[in-house]
N, C-alpha and C. Protein backbone atom coordinates (compact mmCIF):
# COMPACT_ATOMS: atom_id res chain seq x y z
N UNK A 1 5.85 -52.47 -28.71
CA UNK A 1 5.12 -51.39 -28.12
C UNK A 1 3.85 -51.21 -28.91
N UNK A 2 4.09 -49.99 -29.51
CA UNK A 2 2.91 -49.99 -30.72
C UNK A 2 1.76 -50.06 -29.47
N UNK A 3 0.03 -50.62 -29.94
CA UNK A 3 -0.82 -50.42 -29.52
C UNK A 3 -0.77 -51.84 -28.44
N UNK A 4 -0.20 -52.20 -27.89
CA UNK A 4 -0.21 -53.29 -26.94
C UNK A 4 -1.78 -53.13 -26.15
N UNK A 5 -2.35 -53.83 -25.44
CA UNK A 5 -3.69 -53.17 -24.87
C UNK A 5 -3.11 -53.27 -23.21
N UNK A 6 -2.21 -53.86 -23.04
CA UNK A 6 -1.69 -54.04 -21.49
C UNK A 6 -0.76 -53.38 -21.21
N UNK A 7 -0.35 -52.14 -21.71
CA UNK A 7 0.47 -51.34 -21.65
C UNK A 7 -0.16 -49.88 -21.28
N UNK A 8 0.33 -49.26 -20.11
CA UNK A 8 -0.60 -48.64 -19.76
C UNK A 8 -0.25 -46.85 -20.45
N UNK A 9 -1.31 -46.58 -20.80
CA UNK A 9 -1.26 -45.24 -21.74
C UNK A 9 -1.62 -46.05 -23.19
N UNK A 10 -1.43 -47.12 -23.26
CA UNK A 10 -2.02 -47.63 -24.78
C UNK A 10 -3.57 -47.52 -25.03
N UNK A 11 -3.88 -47.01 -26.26
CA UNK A 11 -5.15 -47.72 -26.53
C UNK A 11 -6.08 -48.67 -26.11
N UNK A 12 -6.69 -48.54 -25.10
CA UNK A 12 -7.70 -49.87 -25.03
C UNK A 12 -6.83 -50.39 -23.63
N UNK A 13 -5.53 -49.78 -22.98
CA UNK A 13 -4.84 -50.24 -21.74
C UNK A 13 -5.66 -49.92 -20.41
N UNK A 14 -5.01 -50.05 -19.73
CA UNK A 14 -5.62 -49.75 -18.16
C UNK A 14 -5.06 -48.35 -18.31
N UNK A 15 -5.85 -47.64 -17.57
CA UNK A 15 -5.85 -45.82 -17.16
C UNK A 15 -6.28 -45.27 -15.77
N UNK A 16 -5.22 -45.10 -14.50
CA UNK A 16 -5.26 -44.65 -13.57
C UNK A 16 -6.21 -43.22 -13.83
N UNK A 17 -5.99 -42.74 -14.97
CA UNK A 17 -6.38 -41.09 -14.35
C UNK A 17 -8.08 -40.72 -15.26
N UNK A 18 -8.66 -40.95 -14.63
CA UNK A 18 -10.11 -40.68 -14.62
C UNK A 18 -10.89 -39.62 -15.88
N UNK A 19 -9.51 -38.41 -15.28
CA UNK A 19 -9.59 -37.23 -16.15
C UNK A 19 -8.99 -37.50 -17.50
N UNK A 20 -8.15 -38.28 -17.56
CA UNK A 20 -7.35 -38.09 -19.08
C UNK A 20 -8.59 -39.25 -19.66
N UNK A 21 -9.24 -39.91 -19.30
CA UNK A 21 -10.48 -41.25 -19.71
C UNK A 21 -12.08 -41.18 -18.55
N UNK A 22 -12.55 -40.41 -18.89
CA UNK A 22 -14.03 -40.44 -18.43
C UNK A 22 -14.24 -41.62 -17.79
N UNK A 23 -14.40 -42.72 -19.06
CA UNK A 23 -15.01 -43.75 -19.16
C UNK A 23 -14.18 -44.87 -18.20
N UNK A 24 -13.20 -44.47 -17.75
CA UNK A 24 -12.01 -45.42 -16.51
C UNK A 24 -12.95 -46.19 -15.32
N UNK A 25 -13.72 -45.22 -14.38
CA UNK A 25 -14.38 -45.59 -13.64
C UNK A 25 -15.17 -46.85 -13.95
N UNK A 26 -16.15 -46.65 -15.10
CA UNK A 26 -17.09 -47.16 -15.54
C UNK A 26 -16.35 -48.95 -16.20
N UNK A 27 -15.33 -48.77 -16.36
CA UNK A 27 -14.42 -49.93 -17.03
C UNK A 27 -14.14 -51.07 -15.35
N UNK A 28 -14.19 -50.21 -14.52
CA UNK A 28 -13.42 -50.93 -13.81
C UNK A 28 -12.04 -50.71 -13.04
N UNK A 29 -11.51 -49.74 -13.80
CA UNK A 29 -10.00 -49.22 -13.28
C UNK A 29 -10.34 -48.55 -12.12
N UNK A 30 -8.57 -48.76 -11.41
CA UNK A 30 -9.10 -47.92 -9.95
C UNK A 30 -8.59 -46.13 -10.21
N UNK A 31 -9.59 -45.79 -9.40
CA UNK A 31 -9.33 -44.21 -10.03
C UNK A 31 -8.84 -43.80 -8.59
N UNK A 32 -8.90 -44.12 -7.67
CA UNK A 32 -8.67 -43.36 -6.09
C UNK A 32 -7.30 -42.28 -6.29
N UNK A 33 -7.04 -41.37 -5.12
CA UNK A 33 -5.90 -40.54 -5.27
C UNK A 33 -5.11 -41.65 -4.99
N UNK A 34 -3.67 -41.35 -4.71
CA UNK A 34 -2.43 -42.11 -4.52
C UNK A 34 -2.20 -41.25 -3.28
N UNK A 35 -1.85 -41.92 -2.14
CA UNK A 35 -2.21 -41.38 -0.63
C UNK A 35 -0.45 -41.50 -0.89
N UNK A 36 -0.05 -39.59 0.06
CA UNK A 36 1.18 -39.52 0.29
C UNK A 36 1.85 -38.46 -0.58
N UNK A 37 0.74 -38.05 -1.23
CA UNK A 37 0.89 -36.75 -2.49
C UNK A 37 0.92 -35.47 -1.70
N UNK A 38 0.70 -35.32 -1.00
CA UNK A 38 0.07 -33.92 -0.32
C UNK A 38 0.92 -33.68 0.91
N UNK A 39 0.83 -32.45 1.96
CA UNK A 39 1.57 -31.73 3.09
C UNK A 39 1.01 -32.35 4.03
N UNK A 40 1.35 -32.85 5.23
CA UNK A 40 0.26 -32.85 6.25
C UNK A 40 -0.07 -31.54 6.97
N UNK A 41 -0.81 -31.19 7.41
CA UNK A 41 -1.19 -29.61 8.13
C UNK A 41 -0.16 -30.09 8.88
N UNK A 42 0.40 -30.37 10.12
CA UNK A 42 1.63 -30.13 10.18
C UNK A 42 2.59 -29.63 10.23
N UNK A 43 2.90 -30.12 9.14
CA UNK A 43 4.13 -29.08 7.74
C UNK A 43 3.62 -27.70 7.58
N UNK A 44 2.35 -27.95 6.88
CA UNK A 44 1.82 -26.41 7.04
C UNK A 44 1.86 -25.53 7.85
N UNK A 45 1.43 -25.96 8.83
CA UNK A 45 1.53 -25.00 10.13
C UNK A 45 2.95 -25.18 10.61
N UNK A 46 3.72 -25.50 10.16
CA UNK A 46 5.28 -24.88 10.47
C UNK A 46 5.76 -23.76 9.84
N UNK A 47 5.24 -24.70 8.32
CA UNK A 47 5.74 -23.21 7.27
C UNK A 47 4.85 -21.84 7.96
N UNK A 48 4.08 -21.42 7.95
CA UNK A 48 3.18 -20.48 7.57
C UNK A 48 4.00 -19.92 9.71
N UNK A 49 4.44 -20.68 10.57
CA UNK A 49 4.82 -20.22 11.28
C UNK A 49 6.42 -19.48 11.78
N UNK A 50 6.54 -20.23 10.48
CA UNK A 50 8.18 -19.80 10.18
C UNK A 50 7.75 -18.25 9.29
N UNK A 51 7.26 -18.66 8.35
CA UNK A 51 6.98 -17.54 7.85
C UNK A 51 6.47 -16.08 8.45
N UNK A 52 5.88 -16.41 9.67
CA UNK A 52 5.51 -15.28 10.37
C UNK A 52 6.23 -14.74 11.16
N UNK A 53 7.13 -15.69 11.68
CA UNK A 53 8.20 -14.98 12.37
C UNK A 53 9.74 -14.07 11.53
N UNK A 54 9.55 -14.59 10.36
CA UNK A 54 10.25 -13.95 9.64
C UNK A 54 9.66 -12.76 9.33
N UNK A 55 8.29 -12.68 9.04
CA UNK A 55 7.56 -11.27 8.78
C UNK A 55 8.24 -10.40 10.00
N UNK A 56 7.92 -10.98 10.97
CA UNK A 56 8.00 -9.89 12.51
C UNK A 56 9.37 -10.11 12.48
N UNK A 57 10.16 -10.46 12.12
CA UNK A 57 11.58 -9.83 11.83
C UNK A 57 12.64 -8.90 10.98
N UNK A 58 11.12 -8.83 9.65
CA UNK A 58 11.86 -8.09 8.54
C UNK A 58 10.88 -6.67 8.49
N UNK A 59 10.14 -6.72 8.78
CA UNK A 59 9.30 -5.42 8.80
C UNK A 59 9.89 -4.79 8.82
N UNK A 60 9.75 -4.49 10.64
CA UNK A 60 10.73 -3.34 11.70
C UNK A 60 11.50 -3.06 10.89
N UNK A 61 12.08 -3.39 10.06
CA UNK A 61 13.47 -3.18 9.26
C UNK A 61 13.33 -2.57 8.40
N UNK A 62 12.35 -2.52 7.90
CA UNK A 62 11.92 -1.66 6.80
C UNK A 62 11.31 -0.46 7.23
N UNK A 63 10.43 -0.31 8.22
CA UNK A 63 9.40 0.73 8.49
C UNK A 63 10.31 2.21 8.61
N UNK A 64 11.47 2.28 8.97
CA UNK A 64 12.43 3.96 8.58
C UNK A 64 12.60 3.96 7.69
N UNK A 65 12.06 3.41 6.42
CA UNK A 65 12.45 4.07 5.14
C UNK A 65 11.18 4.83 5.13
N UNK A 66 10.14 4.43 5.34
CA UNK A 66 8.90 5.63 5.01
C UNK A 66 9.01 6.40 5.69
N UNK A 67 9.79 6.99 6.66
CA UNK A 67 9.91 8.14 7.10
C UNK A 67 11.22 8.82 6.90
N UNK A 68 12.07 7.64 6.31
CA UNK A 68 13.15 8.60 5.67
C UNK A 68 12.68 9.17 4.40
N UNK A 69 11.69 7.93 3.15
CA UNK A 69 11.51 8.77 2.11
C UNK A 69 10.37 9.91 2.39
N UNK A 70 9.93 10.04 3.38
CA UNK A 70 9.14 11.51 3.46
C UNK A 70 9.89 12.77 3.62
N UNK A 71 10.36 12.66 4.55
CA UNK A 71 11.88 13.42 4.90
C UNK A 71 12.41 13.82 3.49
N UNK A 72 12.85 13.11 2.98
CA UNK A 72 13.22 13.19 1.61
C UNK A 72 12.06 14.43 0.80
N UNK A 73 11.37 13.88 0.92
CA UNK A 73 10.24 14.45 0.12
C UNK A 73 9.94 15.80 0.17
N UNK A 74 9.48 16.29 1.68
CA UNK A 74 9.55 17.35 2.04
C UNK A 74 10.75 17.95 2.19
N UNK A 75 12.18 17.83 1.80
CA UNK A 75 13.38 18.64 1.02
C UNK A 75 13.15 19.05 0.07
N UNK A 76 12.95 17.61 -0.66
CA UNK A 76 12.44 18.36 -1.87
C UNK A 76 11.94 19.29 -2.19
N UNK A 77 10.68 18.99 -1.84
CA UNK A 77 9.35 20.07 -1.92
C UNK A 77 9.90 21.47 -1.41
N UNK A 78 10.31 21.57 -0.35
CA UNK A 78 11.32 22.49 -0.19
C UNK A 78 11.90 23.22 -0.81
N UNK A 79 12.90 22.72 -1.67
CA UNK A 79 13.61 23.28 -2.18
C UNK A 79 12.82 23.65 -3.39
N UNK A 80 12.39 23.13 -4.33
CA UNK A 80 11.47 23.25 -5.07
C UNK A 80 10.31 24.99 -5.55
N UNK A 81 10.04 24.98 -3.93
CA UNK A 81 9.34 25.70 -3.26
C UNK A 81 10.15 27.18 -3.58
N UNK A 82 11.29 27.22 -2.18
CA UNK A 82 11.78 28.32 -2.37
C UNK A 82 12.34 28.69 -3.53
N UNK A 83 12.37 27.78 -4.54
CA UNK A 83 13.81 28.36 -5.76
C UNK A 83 12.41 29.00 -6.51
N UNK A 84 10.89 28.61 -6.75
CA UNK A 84 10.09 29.34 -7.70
C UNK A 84 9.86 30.75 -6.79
N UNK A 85 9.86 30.56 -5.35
CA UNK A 85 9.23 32.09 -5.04
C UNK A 85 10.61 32.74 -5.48
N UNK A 86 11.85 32.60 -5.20
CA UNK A 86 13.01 32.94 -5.72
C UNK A 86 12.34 33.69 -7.07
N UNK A 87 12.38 33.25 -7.93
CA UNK A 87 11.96 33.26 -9.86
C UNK A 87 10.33 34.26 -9.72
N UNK A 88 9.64 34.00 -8.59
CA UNK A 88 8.30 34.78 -8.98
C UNK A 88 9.24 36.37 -8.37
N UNK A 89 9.68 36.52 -7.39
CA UNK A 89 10.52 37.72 -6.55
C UNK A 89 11.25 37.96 -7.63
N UNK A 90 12.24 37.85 -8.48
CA UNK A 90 12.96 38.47 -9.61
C UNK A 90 12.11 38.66 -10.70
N UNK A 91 10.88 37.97 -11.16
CA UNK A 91 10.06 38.47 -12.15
C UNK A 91 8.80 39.28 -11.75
N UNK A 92 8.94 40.18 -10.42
CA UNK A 92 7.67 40.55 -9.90
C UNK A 92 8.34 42.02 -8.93
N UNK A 93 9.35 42.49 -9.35
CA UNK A 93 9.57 43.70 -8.60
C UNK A 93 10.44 43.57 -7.50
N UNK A 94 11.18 42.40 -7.44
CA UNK A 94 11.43 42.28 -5.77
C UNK A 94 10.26 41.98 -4.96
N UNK A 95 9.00 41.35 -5.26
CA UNK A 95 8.15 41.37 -4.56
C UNK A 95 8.11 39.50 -4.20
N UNK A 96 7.81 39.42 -2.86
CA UNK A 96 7.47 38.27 -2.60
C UNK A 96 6.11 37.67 -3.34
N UNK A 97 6.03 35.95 -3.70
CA UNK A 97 4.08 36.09 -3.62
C UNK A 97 3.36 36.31 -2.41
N UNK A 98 2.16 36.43 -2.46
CA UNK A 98 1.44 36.28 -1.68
C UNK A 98 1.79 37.65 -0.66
N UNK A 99 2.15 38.93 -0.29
CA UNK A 99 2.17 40.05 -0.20
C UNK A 99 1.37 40.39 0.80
N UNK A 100 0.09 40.28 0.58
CA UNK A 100 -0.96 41.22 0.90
C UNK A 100 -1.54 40.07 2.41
N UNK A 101 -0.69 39.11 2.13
CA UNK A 101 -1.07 38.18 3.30
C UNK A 101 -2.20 37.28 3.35
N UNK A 102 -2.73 37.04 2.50
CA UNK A 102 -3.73 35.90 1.54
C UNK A 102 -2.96 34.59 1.19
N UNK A 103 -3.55 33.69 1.74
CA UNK A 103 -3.14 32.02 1.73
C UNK A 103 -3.58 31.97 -0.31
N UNK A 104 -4.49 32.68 -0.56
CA UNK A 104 -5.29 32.48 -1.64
C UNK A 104 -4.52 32.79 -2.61
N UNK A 105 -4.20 33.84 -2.75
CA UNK A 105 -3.31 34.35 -3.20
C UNK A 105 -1.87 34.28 -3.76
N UNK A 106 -1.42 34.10 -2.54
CA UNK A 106 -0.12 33.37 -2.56
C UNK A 106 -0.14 32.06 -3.56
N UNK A 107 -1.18 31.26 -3.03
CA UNK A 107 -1.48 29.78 -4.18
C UNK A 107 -1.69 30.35 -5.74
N UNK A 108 -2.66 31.23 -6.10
CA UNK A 108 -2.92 32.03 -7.12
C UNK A 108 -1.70 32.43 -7.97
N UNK A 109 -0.82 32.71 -7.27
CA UNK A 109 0.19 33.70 -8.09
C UNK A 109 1.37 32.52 -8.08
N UNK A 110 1.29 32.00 -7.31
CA UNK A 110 2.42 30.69 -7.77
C UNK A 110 1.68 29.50 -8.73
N UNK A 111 0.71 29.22 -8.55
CA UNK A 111 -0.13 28.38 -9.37
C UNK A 111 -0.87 28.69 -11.02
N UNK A 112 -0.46 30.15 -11.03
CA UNK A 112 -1.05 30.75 -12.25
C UNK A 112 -0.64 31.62 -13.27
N UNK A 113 -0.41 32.18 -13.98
CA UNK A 113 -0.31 33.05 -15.02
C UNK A 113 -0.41 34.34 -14.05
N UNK A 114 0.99 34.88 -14.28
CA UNK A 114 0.44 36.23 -13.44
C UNK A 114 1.10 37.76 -14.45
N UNK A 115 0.95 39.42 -14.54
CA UNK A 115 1.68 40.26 -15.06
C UNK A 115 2.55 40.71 -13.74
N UNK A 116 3.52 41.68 -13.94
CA UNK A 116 4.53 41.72 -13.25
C UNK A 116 3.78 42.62 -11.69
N UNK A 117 2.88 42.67 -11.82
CA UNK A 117 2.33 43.32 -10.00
C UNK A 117 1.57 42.36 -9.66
N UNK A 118 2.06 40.97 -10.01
CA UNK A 118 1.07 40.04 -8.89
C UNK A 118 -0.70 39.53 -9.92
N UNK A 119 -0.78 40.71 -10.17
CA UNK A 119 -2.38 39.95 -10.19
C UNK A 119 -2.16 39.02 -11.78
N UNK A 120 -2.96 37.84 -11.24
CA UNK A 120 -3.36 36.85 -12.08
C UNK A 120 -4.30 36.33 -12.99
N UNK A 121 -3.95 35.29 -13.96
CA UNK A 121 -4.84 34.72 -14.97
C UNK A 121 -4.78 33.22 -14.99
N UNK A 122 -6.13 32.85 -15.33
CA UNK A 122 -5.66 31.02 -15.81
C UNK A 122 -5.22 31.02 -17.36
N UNK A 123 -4.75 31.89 -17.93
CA UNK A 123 -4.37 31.36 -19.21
C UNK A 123 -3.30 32.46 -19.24
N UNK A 124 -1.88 31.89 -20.57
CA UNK A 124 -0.85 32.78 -20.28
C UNK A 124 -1.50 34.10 -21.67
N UNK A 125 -1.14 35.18 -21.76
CA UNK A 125 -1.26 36.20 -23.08
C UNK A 125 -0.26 37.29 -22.72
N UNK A 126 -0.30 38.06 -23.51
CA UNK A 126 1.10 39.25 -23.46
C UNK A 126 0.97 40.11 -21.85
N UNK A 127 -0.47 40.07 -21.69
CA UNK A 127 -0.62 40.68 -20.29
C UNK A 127 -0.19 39.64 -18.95
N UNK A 128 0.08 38.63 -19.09
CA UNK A 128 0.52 37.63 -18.08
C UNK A 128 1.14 36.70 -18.61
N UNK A 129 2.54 37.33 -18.89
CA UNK A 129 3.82 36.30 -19.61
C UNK A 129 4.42 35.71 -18.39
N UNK A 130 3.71 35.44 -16.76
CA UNK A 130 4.75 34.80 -16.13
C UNK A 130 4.10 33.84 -15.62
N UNK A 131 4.94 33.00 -14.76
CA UNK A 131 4.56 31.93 -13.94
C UNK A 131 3.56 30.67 -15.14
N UNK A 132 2.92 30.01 -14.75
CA UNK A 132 2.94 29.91 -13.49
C UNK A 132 4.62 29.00 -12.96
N UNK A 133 4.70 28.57 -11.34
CA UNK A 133 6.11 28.36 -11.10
C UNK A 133 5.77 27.07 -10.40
N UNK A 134 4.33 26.52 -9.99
CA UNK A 134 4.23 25.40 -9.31
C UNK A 134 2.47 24.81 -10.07
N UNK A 135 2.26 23.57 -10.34
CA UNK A 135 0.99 22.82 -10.70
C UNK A 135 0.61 22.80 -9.93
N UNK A 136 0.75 22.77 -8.58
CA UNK A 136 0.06 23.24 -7.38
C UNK A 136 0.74 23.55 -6.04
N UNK A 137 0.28 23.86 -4.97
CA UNK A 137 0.92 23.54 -3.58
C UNK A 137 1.18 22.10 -3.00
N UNK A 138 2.38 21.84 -2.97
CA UNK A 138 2.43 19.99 -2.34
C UNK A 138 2.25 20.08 -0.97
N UNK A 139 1.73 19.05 -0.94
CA UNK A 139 1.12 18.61 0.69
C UNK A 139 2.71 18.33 1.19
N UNK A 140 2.73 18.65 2.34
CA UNK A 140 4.07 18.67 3.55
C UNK A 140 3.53 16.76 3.84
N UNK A 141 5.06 16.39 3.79
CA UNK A 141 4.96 14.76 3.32
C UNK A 141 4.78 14.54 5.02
N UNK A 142 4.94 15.11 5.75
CA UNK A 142 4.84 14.70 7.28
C UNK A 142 3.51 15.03 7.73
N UNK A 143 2.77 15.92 7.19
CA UNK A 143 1.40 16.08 7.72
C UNK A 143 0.25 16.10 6.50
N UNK A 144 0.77 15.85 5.75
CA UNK A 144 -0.09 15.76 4.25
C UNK A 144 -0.98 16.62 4.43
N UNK A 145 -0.66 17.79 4.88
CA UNK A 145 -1.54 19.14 4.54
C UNK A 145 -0.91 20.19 3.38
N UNK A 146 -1.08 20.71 2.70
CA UNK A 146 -0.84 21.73 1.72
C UNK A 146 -1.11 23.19 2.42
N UNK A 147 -1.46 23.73 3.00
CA UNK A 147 -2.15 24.62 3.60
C UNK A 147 -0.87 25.64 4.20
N UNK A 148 -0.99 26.94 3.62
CA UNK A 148 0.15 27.81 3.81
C UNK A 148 -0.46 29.07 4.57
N UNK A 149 0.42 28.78 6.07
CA UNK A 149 -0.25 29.63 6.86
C UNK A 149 1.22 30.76 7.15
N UNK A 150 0.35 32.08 6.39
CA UNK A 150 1.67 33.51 6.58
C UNK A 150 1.57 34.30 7.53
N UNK A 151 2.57 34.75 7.58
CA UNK A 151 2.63 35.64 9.03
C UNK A 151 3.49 36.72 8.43
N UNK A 152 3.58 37.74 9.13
CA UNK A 152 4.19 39.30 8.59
C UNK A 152 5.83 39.07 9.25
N UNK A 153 5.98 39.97 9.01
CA UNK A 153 7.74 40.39 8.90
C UNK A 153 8.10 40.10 10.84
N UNK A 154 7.26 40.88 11.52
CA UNK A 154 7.30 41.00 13.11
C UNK A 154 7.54 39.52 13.43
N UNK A 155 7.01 38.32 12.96
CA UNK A 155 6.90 36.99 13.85
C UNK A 155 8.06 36.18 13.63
N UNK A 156 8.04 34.76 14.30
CA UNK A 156 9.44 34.40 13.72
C UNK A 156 8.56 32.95 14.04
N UNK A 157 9.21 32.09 13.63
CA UNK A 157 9.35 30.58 13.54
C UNK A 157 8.31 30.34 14.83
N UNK A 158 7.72 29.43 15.08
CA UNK A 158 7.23 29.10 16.47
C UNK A 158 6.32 27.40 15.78
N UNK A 159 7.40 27.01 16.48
CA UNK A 159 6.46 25.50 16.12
C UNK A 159 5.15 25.46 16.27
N UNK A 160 4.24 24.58 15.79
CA UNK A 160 3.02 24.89 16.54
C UNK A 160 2.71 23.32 16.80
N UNK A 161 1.70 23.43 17.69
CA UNK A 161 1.33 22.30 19.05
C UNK A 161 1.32 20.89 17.91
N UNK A 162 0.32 20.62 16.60
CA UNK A 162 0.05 20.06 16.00
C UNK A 162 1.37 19.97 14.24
N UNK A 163 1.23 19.05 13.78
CA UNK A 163 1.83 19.27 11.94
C UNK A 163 0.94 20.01 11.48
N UNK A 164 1.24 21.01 10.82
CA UNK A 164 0.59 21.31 9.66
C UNK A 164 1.59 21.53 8.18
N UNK A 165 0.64 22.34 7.30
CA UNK A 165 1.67 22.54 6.23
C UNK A 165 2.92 22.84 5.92
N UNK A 166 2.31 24.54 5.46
CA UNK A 166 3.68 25.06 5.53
C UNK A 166 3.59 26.71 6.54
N UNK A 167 4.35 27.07 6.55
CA UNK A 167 5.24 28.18 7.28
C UNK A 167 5.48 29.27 6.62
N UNK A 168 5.11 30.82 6.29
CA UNK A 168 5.37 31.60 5.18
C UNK A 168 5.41 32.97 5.79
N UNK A 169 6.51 33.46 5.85
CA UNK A 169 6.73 34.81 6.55
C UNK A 169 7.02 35.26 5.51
N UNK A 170 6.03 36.54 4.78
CA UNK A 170 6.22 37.39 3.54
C UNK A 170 7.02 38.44 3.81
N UNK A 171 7.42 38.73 5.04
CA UNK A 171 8.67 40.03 4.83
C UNK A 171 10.09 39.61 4.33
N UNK A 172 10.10 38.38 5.39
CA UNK A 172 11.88 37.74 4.87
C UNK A 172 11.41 36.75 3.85
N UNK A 173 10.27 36.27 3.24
CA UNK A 173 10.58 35.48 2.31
C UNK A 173 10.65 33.91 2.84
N UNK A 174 10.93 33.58 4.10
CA UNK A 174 11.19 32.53 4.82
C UNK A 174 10.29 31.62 4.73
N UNK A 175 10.57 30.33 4.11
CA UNK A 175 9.21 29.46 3.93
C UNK A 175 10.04 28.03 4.54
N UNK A 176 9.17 27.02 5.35
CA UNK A 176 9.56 26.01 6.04
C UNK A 176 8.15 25.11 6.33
N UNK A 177 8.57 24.01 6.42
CA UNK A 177 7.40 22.86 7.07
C UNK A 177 7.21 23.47 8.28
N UNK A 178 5.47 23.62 8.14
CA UNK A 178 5.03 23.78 9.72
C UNK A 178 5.05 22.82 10.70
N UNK A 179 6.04 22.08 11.04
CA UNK A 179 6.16 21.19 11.68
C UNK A 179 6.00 20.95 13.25
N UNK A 180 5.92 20.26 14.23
CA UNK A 180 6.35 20.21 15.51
C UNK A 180 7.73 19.81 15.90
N UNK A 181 8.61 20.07 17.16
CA UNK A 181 9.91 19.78 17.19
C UNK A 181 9.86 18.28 17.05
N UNK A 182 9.25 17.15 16.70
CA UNK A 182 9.17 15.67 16.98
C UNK A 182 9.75 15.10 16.28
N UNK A 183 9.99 15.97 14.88
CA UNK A 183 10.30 15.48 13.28
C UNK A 183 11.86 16.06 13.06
N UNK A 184 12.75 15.11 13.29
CA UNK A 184 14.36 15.17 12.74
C UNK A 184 15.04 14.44 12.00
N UNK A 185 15.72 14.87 11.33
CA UNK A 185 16.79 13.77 10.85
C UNK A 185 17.98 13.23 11.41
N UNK A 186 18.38 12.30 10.95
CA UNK A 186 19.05 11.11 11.49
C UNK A 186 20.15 12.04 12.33
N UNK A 187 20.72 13.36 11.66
CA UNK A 187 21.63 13.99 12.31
C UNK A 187 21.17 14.74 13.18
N UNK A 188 20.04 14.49 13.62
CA UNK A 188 19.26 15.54 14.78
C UNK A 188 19.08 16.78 14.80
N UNK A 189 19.21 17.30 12.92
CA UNK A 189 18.38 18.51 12.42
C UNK A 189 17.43 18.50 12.61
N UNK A 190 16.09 19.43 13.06
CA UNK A 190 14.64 18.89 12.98
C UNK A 190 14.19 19.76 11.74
N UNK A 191 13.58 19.03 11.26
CA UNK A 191 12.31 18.98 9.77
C UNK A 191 12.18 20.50 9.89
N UNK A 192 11.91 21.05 10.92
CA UNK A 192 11.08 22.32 10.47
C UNK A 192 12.33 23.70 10.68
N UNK A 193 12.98 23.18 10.76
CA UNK A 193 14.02 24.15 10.70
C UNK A 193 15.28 24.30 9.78
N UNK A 194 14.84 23.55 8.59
CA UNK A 194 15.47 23.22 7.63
C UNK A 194 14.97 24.55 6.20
C-alpha cells in the first residue's frame, strides 16, 4: 500500500473528486458527476404528492383543538375572574367593583391598588393595602376583546348579535363571556352561559 501512485486516494494517484484535488481537471482525470445519484422529478412529484394528501388528512384533525383550547381558556379566565371580584367584594364592604357603572373603573379597581371604598392608586401604601387582584383584563379567548360591558341589577343575560368581551351585571355580581348562542361545548353547554 503505502504511497503506491496507482492506487486511488494515494499520493500522486488518480482522483475522481475535483474538490478534494483542484488540480484533477487540469491532470487529466475525469471529474464528471456519476449519473444515477439523484431523484428523478418523478419520484419527487410523488413524494411531495403523497405528502399533501396526508396534510389534507391530518389537519381537519387537528383544527378542534384550537377551539377546544380557547374554550378552555375562557374557563379559565372565568374563573379566575369571578374568584378576584369574589376577594375585591369581601375586602371592599360587600361592594362589587366597578359600582358606579364605569367600564373604567371597574378595570381600575381590579387592576390597581385600591383603600377599602373603591377608590384607587398605582402604587400599594397604608392608604391602599388592597388589590390589585388582576395584571389586567384578559381578552375573551373567543372574541379577543377585553372590553367589559355592565349593566345594572334590572337586566339579565341577552346574547348580543356579535362576540364581544365580557358581560358584568353589578347588582348580582354576575360576570360571563359576552358571547353569541354559536359558541358551546362538546356537551352542548353554550360558552356564554357558563
Amino acid at each position: 500500500m503505502g504511497n503506491d501512485p496507482g492506487m486511488p486516494g494515494a499520493i500522486g494517484g488518480p482522483c475522481r473528486d475535483s474538490y478534494a484535488n483542484p488540480n484533477a481537471a487540469a491532470r487529466g482525470v475525469d471529474v464528471r458527476p456519476v449519473a444515477g445519484n439523484g431523484f428523478s422529478l418523478v419520484e419527487i412529484l410523488v413524494v411531495v404528492l403523497i405528502l399533501g394528501i396526508l396534510a389534507a388528512v391530518v389537519i381537519p384533525m387537528f383544527g378542534g383543538f384550537s377551539d377546544e383550547t380557547r374554550a378552555a381558556n375562557l374557563m379559565a379566565n372565568l374563573q379566575t375572574i369571578r374568584r378576584q371580584m369574589n376577594l375585591y367584594r369581601v375586602q371592599h364592604n360587600d361592594q362589587w367593583p366597578g359600582q358606579l357603572g364605569n367600564a373604567d373603573l371597574f378595570r381600575d379597581q381590579m387592576t390597581l391598588f385600591s383603600d377599602a371604598d373603591g377608590n384607587t392608586a398605582a402604587a400599594r401604601s397604608a392608604d391602599f393595602p388592597f388589590g390589585p387582584y388582576l395584571s389586567e383584563i384578559p381578552a375573551n379567548a373567543l372574541s379577543g376583546d377585553n372590553a367589559v360591558s355592565i349593566v345594572s341589577v334590572k337586566h339579565s343575560f341577552v346574547p348580543p348579535m356579535t362576540d364581544r368581551g365580557w358581560w358584568y351585571n353589578i347588582g348580582t355580581g354576575e360576570f360571563r363571556a359576552y358571547l353569541t348562542n354559536e359558541h358551546a361545548l362538546p356537551d352542548g353547554r353554550l360558552l356564554n352561559q357558563l
